[in-house]
PDB file of N, CA and C in Angstrom:
ATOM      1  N   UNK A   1      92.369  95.524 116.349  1.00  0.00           N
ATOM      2  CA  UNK A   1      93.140  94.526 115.648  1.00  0.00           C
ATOM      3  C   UNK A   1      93.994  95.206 114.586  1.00  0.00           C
ATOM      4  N   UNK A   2      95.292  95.126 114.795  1.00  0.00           N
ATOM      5  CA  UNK A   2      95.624  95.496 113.569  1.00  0.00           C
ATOM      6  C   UNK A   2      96.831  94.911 112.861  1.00  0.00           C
ATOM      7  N   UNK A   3      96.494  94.936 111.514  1.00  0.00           N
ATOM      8  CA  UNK A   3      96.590  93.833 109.987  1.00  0.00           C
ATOM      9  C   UNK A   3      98.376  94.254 108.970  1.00  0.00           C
ATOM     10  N   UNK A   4      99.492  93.768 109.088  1.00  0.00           N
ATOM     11  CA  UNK A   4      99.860  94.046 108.395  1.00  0.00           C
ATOM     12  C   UNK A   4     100.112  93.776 107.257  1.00  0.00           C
ATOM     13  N   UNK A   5      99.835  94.252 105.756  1.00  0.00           N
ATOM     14  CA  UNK A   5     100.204  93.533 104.709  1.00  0.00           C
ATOM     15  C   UNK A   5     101.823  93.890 103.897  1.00  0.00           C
ATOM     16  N   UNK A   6     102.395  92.596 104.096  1.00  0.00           N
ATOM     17  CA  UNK A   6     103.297  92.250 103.376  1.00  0.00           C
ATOM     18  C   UNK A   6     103.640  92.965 101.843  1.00  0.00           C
ATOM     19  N   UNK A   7     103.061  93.741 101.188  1.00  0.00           N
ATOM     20  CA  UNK A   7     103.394  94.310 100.162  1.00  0.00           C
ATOM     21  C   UNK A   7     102.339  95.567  99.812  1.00  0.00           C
ATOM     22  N   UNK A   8     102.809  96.278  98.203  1.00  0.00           N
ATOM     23  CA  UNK A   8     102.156  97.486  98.074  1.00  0.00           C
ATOM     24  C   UNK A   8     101.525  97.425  96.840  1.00  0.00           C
ATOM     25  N   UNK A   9     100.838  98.573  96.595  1.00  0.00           N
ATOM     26  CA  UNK A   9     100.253  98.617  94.926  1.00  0.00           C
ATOM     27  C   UNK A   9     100.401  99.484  94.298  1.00  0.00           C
ATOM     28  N   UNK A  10     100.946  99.651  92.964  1.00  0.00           N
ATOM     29  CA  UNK A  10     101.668 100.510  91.986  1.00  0.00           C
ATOM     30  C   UNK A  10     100.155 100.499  91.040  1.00  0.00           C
ATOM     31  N   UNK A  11      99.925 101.889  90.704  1.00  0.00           N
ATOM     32  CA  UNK A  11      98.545 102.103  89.859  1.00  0.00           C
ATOM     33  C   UNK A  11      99.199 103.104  89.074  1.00  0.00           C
ATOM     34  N   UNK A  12      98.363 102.808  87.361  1.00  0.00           N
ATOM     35  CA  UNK A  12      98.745 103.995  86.244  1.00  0.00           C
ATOM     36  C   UNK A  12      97.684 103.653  86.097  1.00  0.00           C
ATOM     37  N   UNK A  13      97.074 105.416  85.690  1.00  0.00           N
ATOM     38  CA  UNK A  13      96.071 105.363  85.119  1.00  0.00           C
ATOM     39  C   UNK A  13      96.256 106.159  83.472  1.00  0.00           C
ATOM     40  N   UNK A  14      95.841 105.871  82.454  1.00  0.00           N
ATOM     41  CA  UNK A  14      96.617 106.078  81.200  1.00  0.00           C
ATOM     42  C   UNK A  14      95.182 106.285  80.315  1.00  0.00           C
ATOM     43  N   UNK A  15      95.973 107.285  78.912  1.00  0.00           N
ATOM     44  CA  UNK A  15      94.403 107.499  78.008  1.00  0.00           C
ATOM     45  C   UNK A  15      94.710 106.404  77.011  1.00  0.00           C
ATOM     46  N   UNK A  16      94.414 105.154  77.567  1.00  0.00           N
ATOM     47  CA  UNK A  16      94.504 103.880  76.795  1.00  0.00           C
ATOM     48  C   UNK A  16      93.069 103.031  76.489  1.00  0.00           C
ATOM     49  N   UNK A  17      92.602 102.243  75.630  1.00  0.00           N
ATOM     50  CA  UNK A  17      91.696 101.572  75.486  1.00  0.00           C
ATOM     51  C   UNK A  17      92.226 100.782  76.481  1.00  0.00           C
ATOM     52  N   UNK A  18      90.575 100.192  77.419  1.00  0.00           N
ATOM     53  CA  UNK A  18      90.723  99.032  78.209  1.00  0.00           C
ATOM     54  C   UNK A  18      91.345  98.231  77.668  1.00  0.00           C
ATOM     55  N   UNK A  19      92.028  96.810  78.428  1.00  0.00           N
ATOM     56  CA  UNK A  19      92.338  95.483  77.993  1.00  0.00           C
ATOM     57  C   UNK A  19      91.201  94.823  77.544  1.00  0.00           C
ATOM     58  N   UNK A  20      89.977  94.615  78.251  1.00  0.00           N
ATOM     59  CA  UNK A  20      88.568  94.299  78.182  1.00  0.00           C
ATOM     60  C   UNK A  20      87.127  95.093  78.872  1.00  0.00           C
ATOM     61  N   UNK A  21      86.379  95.070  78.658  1.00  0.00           N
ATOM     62  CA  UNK A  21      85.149  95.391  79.360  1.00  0.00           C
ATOM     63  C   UNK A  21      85.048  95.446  80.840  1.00  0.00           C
ATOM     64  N   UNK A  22      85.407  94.458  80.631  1.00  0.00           N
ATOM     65  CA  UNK A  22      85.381  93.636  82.179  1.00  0.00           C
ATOM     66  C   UNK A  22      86.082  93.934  82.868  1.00  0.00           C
ATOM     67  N   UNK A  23      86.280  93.959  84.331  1.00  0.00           N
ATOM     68  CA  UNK A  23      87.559  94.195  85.201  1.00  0.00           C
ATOM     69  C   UNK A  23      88.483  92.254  85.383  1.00  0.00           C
ATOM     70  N   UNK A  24      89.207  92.807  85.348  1.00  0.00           N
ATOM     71  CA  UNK A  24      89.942  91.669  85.078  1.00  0.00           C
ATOM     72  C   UNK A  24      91.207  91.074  85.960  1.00  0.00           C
ATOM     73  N   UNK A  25      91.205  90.466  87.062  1.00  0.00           N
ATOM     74  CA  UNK A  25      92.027  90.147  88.341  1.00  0.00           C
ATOM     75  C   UNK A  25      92.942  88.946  87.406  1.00  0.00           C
ATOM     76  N   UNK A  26      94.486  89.422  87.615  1.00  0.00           N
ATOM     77  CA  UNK A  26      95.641  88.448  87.457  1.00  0.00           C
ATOM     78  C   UNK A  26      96.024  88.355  88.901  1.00  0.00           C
ATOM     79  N   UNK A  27      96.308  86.911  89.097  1.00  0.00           N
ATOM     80  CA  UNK A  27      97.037  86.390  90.194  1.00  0.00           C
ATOM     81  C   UNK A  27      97.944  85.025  89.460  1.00  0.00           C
ATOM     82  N   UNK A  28      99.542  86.337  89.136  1.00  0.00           N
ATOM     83  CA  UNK A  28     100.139  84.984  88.445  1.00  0.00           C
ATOM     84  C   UNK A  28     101.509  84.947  89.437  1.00  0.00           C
ATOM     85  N   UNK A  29     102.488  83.904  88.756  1.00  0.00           N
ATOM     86  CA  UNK A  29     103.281  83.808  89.801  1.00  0.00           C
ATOM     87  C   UNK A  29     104.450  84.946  90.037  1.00  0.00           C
ATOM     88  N   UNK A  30     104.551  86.545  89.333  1.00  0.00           N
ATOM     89  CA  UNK A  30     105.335  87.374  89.302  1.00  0.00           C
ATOM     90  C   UNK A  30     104.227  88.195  90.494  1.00  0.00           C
ATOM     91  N   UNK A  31     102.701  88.267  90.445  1.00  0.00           N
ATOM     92  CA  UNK A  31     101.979  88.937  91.887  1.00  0.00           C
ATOM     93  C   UNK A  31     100.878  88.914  91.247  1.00  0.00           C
ATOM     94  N   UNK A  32      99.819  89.823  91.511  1.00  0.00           N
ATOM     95  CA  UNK A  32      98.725  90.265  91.610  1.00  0.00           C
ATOM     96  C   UNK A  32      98.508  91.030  90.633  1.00  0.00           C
ATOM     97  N   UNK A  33      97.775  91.343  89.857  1.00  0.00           N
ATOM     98  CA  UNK A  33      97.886  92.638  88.968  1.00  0.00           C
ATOM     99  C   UNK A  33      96.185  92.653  88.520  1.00  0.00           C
ATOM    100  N   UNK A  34      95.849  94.247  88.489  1.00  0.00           N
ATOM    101  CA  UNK A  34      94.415  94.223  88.034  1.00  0.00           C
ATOM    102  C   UNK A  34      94.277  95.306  86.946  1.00  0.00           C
ATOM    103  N   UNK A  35      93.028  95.034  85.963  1.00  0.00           N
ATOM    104  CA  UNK A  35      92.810  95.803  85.001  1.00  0.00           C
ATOM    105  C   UNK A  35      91.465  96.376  85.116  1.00  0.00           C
ATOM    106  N   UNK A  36      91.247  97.506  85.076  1.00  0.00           N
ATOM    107  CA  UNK A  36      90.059  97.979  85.067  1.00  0.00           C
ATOM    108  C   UNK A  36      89.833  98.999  83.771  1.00  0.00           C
ATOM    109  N   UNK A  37      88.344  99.586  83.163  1.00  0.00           N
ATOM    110  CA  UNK A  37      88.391 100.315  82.185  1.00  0.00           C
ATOM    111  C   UNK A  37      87.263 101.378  83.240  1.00  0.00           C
ATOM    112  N   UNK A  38      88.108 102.518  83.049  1.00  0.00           N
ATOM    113  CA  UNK A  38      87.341 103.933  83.386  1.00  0.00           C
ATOM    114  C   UNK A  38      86.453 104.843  82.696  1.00  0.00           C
ATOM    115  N   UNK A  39      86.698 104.340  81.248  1.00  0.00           N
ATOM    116  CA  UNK A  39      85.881 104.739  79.872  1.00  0.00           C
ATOM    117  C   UNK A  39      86.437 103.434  78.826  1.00  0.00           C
ATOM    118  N   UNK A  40      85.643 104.086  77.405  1.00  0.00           N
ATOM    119  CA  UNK A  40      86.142 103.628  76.533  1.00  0.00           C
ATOM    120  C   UNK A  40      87.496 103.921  76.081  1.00  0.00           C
ATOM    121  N   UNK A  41      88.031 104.766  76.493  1.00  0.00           N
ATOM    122  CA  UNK A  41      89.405 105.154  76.091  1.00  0.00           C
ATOM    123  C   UNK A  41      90.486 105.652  77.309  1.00  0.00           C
ATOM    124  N   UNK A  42      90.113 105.323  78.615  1.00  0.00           N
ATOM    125  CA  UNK A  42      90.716 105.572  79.727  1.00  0.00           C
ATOM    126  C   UNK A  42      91.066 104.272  80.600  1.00  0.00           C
ATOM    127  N   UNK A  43      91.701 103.890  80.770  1.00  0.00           N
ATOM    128  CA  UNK A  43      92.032 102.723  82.125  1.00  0.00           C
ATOM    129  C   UNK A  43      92.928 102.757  83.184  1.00  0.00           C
ATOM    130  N   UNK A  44      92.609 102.068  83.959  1.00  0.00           N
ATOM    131  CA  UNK A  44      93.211 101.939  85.399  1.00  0.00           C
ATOM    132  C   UNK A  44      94.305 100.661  85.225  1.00  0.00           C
ATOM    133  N   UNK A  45      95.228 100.593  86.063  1.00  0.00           N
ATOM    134  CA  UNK A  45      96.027  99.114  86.344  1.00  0.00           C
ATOM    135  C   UNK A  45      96.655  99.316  87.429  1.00  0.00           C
ATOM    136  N   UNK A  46      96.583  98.386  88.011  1.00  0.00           N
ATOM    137  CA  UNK A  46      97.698  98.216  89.111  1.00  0.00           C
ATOM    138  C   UNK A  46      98.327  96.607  89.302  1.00  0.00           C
ATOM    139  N   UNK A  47      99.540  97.180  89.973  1.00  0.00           N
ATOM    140  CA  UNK A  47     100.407  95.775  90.008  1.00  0.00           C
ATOM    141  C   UNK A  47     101.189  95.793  91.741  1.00  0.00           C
ATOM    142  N   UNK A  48     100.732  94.486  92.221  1.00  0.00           N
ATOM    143  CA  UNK A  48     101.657  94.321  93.932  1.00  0.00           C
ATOM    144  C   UNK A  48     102.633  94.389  93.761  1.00  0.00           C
ATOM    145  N   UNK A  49     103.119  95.066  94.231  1.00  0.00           N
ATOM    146  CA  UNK A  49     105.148  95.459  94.378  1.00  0.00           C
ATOM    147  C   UNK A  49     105.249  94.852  95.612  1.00  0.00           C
ATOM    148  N   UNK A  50     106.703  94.864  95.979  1.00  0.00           N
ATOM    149  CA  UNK A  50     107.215  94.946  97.230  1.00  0.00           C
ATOM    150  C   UNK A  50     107.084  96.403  98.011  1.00  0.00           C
ATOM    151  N   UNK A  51     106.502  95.954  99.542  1.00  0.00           N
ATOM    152  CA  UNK A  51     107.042  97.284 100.086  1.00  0.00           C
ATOM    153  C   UNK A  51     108.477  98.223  99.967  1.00  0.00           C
ATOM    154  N   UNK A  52     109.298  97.534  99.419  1.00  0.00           N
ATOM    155  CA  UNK A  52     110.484  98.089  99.439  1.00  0.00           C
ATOM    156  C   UNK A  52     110.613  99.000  98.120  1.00  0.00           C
ATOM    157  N   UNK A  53     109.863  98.787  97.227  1.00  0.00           N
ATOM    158  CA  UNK A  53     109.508  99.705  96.092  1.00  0.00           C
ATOM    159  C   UNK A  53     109.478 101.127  96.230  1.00  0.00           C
ATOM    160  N   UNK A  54     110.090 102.162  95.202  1.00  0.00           N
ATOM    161  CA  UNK A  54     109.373 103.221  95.612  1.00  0.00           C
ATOM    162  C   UNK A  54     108.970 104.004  94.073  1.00  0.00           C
ATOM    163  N   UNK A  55     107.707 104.643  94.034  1.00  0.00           N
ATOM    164  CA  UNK A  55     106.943 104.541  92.752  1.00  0.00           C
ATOM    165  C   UNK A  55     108.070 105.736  91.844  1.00  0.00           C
ATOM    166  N   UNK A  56     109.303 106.227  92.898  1.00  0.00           N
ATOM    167  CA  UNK A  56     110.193 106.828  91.837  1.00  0.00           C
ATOM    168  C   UNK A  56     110.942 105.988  90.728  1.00  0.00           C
ATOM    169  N   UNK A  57     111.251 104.964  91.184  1.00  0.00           N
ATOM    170  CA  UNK A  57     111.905 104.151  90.435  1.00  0.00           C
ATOM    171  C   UNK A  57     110.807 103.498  89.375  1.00  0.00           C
ATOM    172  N   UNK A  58     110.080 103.439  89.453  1.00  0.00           N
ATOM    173  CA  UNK A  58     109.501 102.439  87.943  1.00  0.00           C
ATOM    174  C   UNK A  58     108.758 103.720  86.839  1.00  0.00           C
ATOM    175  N   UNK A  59     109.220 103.257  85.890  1.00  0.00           N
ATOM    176  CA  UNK A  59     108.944 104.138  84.766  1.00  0.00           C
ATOM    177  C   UNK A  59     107.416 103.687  84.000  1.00  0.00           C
ATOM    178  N   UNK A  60     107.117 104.362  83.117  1.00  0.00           N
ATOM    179  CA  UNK A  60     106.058 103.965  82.625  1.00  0.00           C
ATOM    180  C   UNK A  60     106.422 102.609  81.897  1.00  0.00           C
ATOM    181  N   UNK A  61     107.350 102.600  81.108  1.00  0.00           N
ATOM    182  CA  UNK A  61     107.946 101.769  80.189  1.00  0.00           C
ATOM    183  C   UNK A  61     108.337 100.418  81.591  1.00  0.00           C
ATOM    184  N   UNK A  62     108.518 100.489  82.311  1.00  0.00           N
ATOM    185  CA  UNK A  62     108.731  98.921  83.282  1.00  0.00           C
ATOM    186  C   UNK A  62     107.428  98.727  83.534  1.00  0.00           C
ATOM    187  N   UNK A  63     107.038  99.549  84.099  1.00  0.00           N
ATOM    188  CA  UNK A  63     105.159  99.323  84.525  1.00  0.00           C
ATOM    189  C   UNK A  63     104.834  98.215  83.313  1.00  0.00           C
ATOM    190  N   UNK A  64     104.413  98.861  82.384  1.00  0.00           N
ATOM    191  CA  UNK A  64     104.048  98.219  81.273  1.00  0.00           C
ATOM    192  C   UNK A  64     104.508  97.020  80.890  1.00  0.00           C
ATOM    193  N   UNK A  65     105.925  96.687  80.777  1.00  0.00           N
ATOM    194  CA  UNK A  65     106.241  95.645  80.877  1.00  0.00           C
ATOM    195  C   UNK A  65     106.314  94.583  82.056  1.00  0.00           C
ATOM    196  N   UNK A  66     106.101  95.022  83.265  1.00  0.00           N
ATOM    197  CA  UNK A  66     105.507  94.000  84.337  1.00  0.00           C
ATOM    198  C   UNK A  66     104.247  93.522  84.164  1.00  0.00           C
ATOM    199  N   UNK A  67     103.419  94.459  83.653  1.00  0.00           N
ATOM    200  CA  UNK A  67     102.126  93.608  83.166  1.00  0.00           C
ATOM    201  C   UNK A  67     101.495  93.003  82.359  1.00  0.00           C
ATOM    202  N   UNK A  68     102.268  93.069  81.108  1.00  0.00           N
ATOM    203  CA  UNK A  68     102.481  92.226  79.990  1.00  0.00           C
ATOM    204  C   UNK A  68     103.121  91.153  80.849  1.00  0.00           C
ATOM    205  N   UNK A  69     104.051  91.069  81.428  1.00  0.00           N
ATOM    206  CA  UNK A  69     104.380  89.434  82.179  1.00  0.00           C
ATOM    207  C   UNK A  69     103.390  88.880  82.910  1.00  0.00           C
ATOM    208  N   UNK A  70     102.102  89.475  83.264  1.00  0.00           N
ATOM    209  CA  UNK A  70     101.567  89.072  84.713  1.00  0.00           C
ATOM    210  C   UNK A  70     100.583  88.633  83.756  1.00  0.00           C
ATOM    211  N   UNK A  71     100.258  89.311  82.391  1.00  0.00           N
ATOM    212  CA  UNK A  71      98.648  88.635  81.403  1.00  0.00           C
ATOM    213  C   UNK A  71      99.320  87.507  80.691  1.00  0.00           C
ATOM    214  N   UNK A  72      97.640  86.842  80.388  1.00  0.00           N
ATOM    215  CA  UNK A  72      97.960  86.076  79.442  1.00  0.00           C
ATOM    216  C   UNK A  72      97.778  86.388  77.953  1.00  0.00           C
ATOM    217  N   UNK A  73      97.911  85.508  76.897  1.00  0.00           N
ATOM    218  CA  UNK A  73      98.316  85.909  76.121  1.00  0.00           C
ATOM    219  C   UNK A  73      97.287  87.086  75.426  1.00  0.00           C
ATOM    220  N   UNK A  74      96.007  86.711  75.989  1.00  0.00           N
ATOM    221  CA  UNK A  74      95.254  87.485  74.987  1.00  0.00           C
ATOM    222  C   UNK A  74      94.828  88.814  75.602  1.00  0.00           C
ATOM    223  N   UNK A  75      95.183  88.723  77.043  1.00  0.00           N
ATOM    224  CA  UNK A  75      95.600  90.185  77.609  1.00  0.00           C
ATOM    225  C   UNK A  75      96.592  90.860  77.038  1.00  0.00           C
ATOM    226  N   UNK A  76      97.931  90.371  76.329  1.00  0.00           N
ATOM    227  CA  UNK A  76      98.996  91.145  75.995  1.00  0.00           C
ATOM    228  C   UNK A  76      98.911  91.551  74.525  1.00  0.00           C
ATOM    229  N   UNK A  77      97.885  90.644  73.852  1.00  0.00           N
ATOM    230  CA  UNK A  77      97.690  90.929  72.764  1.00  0.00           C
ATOM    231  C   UNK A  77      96.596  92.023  72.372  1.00  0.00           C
ATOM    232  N   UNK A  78      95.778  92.167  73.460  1.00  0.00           N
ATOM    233  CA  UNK A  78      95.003  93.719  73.202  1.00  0.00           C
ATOM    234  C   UNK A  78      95.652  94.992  73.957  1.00  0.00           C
ATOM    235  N   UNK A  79      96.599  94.720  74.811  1.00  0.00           N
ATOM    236  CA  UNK A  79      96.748  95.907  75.697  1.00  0.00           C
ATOM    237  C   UNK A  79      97.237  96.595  74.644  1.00  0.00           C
ATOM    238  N   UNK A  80      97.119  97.940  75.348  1.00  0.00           N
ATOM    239  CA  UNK A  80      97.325  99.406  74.164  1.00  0.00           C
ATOM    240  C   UNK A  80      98.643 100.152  75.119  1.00  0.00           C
ATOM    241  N   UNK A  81      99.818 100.481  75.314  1.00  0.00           N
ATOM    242  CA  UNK A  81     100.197 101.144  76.060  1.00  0.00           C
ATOM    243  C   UNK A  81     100.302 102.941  76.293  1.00  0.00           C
ATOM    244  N   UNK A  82     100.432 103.471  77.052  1.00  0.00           N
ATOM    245  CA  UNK A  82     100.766 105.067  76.332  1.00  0.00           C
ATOM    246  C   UNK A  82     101.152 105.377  77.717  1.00  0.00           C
ATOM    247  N   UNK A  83     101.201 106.876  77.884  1.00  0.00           N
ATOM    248  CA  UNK A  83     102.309 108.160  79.249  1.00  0.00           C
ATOM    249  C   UNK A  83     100.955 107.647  80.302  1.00  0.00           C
ATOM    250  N   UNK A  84     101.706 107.465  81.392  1.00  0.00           N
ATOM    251  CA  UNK A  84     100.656 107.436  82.433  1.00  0.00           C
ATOM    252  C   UNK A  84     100.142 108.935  82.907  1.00  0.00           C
ATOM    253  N   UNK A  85      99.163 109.337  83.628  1.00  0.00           N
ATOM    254  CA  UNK A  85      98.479 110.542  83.978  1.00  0.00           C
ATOM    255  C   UNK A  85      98.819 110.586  85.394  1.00  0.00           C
TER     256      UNK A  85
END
């Protein structure tokens, strides 16, 4: 059987404090976006792009601001940003 999916996933992983503890699934109406913490001072994110994306084009600085659109408020109000790794 085989599955095609309609889009892709853009991941930074950054020496940022988590958003929360918790892993934390957004499904808003800009896509999908998830937060995870790898330490206390390390985290993961990713956000569904279009396949037509290519991870040359998005900068750290858009990243970041696509996912500040995708949280709510009190996601945007703890996120920490910094250089992705």
């Amino acid at each position: 059987m085989k599955r095609s999916i309609p889009f892709g996933w853009l991941g930074l992983l950054s020496d940022t404090p988590p958003v929360h503890d918790e892993l934390i699934y957004i499904n808003s109406p800009r896509g999908f976006a998830l937060c995870s913490q790898r330490s206390k001072t390390r985290s993961r994110y990713y956000l569904q792009v279009p396949l037509t994306d290519r991870v040359e084009e998005w900068t750290d600085a858009a990243f970041w601001q696509e996912l500040k659109l995708r949280l709510d408020q009190e996601g945007r109000d703890k996120l920490i940003t910094g250089p992705s790794d």
